[in-house]
Protein backbone atom coordinates (compact mmCIF):
# COMPACT_ATOMS: atom_id res chain seq x y z
CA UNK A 1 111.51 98.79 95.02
CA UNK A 2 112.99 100.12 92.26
CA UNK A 3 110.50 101.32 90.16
CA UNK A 4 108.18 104.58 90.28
CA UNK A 5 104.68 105.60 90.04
CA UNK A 6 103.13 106.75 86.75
CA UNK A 7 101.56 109.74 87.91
CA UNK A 8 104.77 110.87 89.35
CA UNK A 9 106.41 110.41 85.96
CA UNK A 10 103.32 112.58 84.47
CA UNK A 11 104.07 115.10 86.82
CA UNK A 12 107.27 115.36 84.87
CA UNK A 13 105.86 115.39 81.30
CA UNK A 14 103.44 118.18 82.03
CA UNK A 15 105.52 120.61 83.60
CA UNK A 16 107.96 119.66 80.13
CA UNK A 17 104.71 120.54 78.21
CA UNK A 18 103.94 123.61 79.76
CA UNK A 19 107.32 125.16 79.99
CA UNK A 20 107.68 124.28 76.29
CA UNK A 21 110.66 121.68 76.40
CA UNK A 22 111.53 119.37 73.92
CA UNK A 23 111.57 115.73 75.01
CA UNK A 24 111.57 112.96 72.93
CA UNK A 25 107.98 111.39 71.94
CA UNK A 26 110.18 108.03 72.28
CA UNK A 27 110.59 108.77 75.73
CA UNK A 28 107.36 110.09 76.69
CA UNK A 29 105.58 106.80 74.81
CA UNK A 30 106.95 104.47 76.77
CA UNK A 31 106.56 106.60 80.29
CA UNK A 32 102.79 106.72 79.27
CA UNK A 33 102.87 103.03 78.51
CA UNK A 34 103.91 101.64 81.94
CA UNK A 35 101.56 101.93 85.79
CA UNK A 36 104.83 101.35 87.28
CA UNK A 37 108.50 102.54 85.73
CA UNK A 38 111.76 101.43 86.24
CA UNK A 39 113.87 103.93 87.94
CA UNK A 40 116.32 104.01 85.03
CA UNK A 41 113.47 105.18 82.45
CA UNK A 42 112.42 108.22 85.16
CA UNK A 43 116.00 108.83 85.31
CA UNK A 44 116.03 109.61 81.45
CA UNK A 45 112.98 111.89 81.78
CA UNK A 46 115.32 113.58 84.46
CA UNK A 47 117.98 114.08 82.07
CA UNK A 48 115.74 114.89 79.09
CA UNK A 49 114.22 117.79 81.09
CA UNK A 50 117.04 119.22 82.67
CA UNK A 51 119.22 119.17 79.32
CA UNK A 52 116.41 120.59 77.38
CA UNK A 53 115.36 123.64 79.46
CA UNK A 54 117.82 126.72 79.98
CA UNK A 55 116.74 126.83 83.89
CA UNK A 56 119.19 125.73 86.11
CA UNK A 57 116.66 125.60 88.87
CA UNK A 58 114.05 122.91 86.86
CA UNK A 59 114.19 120.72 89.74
CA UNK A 60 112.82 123.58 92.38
CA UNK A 61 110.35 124.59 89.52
CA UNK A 62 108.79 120.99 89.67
CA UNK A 63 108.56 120.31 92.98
CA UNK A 64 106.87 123.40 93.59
CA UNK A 65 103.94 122.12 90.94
CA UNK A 66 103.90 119.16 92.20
CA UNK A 67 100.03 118.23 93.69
CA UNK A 68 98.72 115.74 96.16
CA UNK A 69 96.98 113.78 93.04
CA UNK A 70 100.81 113.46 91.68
CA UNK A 71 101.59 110.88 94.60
CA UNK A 72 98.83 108.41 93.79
CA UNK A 73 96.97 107.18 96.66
CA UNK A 74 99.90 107.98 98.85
CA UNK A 75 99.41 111.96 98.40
CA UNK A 76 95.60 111.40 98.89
CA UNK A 77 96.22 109.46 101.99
CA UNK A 78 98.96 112.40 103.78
CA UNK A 79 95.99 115.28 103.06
CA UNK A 80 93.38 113.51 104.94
CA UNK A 81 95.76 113.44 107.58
CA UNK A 82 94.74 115.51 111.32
CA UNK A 83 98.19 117.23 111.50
CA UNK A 84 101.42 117.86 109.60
CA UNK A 85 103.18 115.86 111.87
CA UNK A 86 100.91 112.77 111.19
CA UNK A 87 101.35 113.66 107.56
CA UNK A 88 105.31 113.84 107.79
CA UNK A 89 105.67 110.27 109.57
CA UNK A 90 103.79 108.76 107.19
CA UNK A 91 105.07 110.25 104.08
CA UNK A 92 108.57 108.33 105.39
CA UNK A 93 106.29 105.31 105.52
CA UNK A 94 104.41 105.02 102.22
CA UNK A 95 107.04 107.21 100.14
CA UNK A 96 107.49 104.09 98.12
CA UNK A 97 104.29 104.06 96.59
CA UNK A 98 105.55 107.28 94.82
CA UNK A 99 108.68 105.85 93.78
CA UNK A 100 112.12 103.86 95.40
CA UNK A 101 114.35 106.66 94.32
CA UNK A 102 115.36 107.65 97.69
CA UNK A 103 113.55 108.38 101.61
CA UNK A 104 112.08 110.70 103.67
CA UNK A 105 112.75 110.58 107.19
CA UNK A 106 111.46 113.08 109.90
CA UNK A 107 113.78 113.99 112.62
CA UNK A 108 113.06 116.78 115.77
CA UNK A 109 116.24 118.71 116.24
CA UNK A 110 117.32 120.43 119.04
CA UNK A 111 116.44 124.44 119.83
CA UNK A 112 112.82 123.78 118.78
CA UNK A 113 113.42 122.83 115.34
CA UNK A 114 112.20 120.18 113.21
CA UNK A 115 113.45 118.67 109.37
CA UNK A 116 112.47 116.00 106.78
CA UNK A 117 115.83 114.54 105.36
CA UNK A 118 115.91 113.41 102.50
CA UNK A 119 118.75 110.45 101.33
CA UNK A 120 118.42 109.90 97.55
CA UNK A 121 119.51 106.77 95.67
CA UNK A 122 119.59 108.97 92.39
CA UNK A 123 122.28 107.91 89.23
CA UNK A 124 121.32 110.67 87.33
CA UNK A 125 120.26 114.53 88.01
CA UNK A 126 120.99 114.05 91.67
CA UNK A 127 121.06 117.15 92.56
CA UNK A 128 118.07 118.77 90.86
CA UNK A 129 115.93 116.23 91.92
CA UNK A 130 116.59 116.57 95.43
CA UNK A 131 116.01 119.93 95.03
CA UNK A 132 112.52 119.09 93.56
CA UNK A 133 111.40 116.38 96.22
CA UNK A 134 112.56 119.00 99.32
CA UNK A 135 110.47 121.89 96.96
CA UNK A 136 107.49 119.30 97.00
CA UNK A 137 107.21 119.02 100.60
CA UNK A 138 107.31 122.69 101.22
CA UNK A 139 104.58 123.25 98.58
CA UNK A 140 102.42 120.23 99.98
CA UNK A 141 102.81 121.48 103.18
CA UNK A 142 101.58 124.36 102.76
CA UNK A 143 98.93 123.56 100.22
CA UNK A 144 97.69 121.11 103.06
CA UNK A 145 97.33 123.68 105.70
CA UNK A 146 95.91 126.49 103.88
CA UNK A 147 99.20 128.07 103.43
CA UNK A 148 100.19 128.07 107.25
CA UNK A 149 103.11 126.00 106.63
CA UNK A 150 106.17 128.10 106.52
CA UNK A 151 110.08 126.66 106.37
CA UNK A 152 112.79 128.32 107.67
CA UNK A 153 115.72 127.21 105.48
CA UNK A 154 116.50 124.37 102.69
CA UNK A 155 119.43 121.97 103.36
CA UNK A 156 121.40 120.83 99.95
CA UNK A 157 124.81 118.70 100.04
CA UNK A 158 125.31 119.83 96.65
CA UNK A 159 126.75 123.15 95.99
CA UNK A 160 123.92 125.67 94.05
CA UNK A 161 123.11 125.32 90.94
CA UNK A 162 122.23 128.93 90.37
CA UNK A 163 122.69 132.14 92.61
CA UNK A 164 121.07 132.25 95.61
CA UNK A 165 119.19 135.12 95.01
CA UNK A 166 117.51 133.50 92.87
CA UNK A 167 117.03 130.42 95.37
CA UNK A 168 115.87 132.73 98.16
CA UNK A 169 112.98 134.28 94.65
CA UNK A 170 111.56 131.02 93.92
CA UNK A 171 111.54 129.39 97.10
CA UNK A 172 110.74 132.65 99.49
CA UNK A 173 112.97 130.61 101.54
CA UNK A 174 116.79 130.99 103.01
CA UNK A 175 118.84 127.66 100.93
CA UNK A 176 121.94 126.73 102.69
CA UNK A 177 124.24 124.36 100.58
CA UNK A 178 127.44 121.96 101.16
CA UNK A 179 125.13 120.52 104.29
CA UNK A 180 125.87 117.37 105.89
CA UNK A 181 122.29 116.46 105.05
CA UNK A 182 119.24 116.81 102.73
CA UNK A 183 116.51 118.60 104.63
CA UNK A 184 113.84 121.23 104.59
CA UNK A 185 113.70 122.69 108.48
CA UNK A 186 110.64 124.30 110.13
CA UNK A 187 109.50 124.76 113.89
CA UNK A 188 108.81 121.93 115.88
CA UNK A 189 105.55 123.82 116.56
CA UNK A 190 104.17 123.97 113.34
CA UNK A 191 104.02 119.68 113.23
CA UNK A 192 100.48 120.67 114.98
CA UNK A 193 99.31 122.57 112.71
CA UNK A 194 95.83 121.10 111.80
CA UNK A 195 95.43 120.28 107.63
CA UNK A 196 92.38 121.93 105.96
CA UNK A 197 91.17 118.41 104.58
CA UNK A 198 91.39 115.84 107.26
CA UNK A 199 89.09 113.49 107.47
CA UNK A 200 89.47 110.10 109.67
CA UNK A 201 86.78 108.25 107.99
CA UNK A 202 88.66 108.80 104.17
CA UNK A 203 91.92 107.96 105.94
CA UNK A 204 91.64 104.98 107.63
CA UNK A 205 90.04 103.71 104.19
CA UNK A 206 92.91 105.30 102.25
CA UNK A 207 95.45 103.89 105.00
CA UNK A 208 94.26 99.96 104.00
CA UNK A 209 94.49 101.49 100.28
CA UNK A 210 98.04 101.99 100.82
CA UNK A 211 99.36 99.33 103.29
CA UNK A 212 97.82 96.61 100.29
CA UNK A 213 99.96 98.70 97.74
CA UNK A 214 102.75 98.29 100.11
CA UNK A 215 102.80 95.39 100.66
CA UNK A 216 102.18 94.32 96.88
CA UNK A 217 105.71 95.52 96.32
CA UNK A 218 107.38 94.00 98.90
CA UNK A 219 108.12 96.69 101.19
CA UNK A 220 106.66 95.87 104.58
CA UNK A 221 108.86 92.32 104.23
CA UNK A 222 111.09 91.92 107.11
CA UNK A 223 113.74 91.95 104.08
CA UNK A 224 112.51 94.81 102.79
CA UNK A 225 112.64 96.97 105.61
CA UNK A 226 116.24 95.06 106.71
CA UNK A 227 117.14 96.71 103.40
CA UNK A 228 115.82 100.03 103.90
CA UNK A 229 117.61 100.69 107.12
CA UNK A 230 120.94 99.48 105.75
CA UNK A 231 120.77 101.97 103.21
CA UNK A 232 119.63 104.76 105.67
CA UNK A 233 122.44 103.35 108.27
CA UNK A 234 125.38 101.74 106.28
CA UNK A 235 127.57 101.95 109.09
CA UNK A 236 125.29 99.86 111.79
CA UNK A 237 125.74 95.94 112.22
CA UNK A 238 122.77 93.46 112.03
CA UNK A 239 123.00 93.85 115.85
CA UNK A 240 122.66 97.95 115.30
CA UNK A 241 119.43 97.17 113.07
CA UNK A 242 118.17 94.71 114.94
CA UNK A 243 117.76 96.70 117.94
CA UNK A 244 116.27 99.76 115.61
CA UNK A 245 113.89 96.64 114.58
CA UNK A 246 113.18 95.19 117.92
CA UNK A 247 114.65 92.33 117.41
CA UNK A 248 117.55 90.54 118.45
CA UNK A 249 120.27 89.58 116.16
CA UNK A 250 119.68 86.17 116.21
CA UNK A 251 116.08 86.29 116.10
CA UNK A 252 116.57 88.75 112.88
CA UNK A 253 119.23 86.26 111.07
CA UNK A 254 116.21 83.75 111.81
CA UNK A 255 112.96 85.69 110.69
CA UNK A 256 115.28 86.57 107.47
CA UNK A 257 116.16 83.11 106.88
CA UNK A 258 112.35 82.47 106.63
CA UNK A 259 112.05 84.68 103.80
CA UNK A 260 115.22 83.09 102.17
CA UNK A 261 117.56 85.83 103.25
CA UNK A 262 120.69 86.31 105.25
CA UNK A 263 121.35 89.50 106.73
CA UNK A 264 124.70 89.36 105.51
CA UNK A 265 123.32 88.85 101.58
CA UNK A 266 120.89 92.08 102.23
CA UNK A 267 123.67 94.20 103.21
CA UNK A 268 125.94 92.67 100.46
CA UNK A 269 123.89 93.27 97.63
CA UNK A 270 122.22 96.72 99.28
CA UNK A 271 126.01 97.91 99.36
CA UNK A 272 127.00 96.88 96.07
CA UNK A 273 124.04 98.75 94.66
CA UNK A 274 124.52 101.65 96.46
CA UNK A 275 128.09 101.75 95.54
CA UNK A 276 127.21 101.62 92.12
CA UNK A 277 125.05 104.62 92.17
CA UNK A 278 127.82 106.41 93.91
CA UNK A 279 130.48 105.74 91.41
CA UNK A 280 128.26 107.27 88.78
CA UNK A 281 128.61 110.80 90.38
CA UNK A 282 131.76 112.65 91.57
CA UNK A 283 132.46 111.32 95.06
CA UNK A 284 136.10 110.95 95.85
CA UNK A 285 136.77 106.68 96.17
CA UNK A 286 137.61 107.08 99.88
CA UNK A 287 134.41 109.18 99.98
CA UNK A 288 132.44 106.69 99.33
CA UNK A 289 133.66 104.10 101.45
CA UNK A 290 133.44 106.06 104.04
CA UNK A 291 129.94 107.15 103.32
CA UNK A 292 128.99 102.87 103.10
CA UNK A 293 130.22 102.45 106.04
CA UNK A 294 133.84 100.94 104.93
CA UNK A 295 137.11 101.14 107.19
CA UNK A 296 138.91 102.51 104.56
CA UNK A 297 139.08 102.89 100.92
CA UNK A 298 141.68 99.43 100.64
CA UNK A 299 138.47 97.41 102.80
CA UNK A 300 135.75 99.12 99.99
CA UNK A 301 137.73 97.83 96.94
CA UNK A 302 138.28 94.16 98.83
CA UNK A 303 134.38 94.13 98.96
CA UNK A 304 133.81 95.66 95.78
CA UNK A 305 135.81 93.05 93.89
CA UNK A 306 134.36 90.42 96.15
CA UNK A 307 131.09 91.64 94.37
CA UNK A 308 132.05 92.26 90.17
CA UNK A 309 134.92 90.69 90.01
CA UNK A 310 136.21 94.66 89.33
CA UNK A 311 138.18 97.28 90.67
CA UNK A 312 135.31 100.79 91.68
CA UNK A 313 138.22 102.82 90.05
CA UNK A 314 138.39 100.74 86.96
CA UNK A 315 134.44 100.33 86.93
CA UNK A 316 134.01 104.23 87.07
CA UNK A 317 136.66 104.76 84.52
CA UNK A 318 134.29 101.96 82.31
CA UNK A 319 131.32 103.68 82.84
CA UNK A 320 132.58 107.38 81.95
CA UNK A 321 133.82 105.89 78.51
CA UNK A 322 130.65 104.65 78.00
CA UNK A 323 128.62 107.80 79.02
CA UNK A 324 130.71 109.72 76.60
CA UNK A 325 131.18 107.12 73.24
CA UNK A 326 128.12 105.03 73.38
CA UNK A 327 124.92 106.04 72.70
CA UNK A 328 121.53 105.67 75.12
CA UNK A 329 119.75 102.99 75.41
CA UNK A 330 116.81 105.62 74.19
CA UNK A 331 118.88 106.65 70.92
CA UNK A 332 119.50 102.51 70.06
CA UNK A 333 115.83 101.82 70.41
CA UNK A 334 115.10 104.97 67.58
CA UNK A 335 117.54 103.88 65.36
């Protein structure tokens, strides 16, 4: 789940090519020499990019150049779709062929309106790359539908990374920041708006494309998806996900156990990670545990010991010593 797709990668590379940047040939070698890359080696493209260029606003820059072809089979499948709204719940469905680095989900709001959040599971360059995957879907959007699309405001959580003038330049659209959520919001009307290159014949063929792709990394697995929705809903119970699964909770414990799982090992181990992904940004402790669902910050720290045998306070205090005395893995592998 954990990995990404090459062409998303390249997507990366030639933007860093065209705007000039200077990123390490190191680093690009071994992005060109993978189909598949772990999310820790995009994460270092990330980083390379956004420390090398004098924009604050990178992210926005490449999302907006990103193209169907970028997505791989899945950004081939959403253009042959009939309607945005087709398009949008699919992209939540085969957004891991792009890459596992976060998901899409599409939710109809109140008042008319309509949004695609967007949760990331992000150590690095969080916030610029949220900013690029919310950028992506307004410029697919409206590439697919001859320009028809239009948004009516960005939703960050992070707080901007330039003016907002310059925001409201690039994007052409109002950027609201310190949100609850990550989301891009539009009329509910415009999820009808036909795209200029469906075709049902090229998407039912693309559609078994994909679901084989899916399926070859695991992520239609009962596990799988158990996984996914604890990370979307940290807070719910197996009972909670069961029911979002149409299941029971027994009968879930039991079609888990078949695949040599336990709900309570998924949500372990889908916790832990998460938590470690959190403790590499700024969130406040008691932040977090709220965030994962945690009674308090004394009931996160239980669990969190419970899973490295560490403190999260003395793990985040080990990790910012080694962020700022040891060298990358990158710079080891030159030398």
């Amino acid at each position: 789940m954990n990995t990404v797709n090459k062409l998303y990668a390249k997507a990366l590379s030639q933007y860093a090519e065209r705007a000039g940047l200077a990123i390490s040939p190191t680093l690009l070698k071994m992005v060109d020499q993978q189909s598949r890359l772990p999310l820790a080696l995009l994460d270092q493209l990330w980083d390379a990019c956004c420390q090398t260029s004098k924009d604050p606003l990178v992210g926005l820059r490449i999302g907006l150049e990103l193209q169907p072809g970028h997505l791989d089979s899945a950004g081939l499948l959403l253009m042959t779709c009939t309607t945005l709204g087709e398009a949008l719940e699919q992209l939540t469905e085969v957004a891991p062929i792009v890459g596992g680095g976060g998901d899409f989900t599409l939710v109809r709001q109140k008042a008319g309106k309509a949004a695609v959040h967007y949760q990331p599971r992000l150590a690095k360059r969080q916030a610029e790359r949220v900013e690029a995957a919310l950028a992506a879907i307004l410029n697919l959007g409206r590439w697919a539908s001859g320009d028809s699309f239009t948004a009516s405001e960005f939703r960050f959580m992070h707080e901007p990374l330039a003016s907002r003038e310059n925001y409201s330049r690039l994007l052409g659209v109002k950027a609201c920041f310190q949100s609850e959520s990550n989301a891009l919001v539009f009329s509910e009307e415009q999820l009808a708006l036909p795209l200029v290159q469906a075709n049902n014949s090229l998407h039912t063929y693309l559609r078994h494309l994909t679901d084989r792709t899916l399926a070859e990394l695991g992520c239609q697995s009962l596990s799988a998806e158990t996984q996914r929705l604890i990370e979307r809903y940290p807070r719910w119970g197996k009972d909670r996900i069961a029911v979002e699964m149409s299941l029971s909770g027994r009968h879930l414990n039991r079609k888990l156990a078949e695949e040599g799982y336990s709900f309570k090992s998924l949500r372990d181990s889908t916790l832990h990670r998460l938590a470690l992904e959190r403790l590499q940004g700024q969130d406040k402790l008691v932040d977090i545990a709220d965030a994962l669902g945690f009674s308090d910050e004394s009931a996160f720290a239980k669990a969190f010991r419970r899973w490295t045998g560490t403190s999260p306070a003395k793990l985040r205090r080990r990790l910012s010593d080694e962020d700022n005395h040891s060298p990358s893995a990158l710079d080891e592998g030159a030398n």
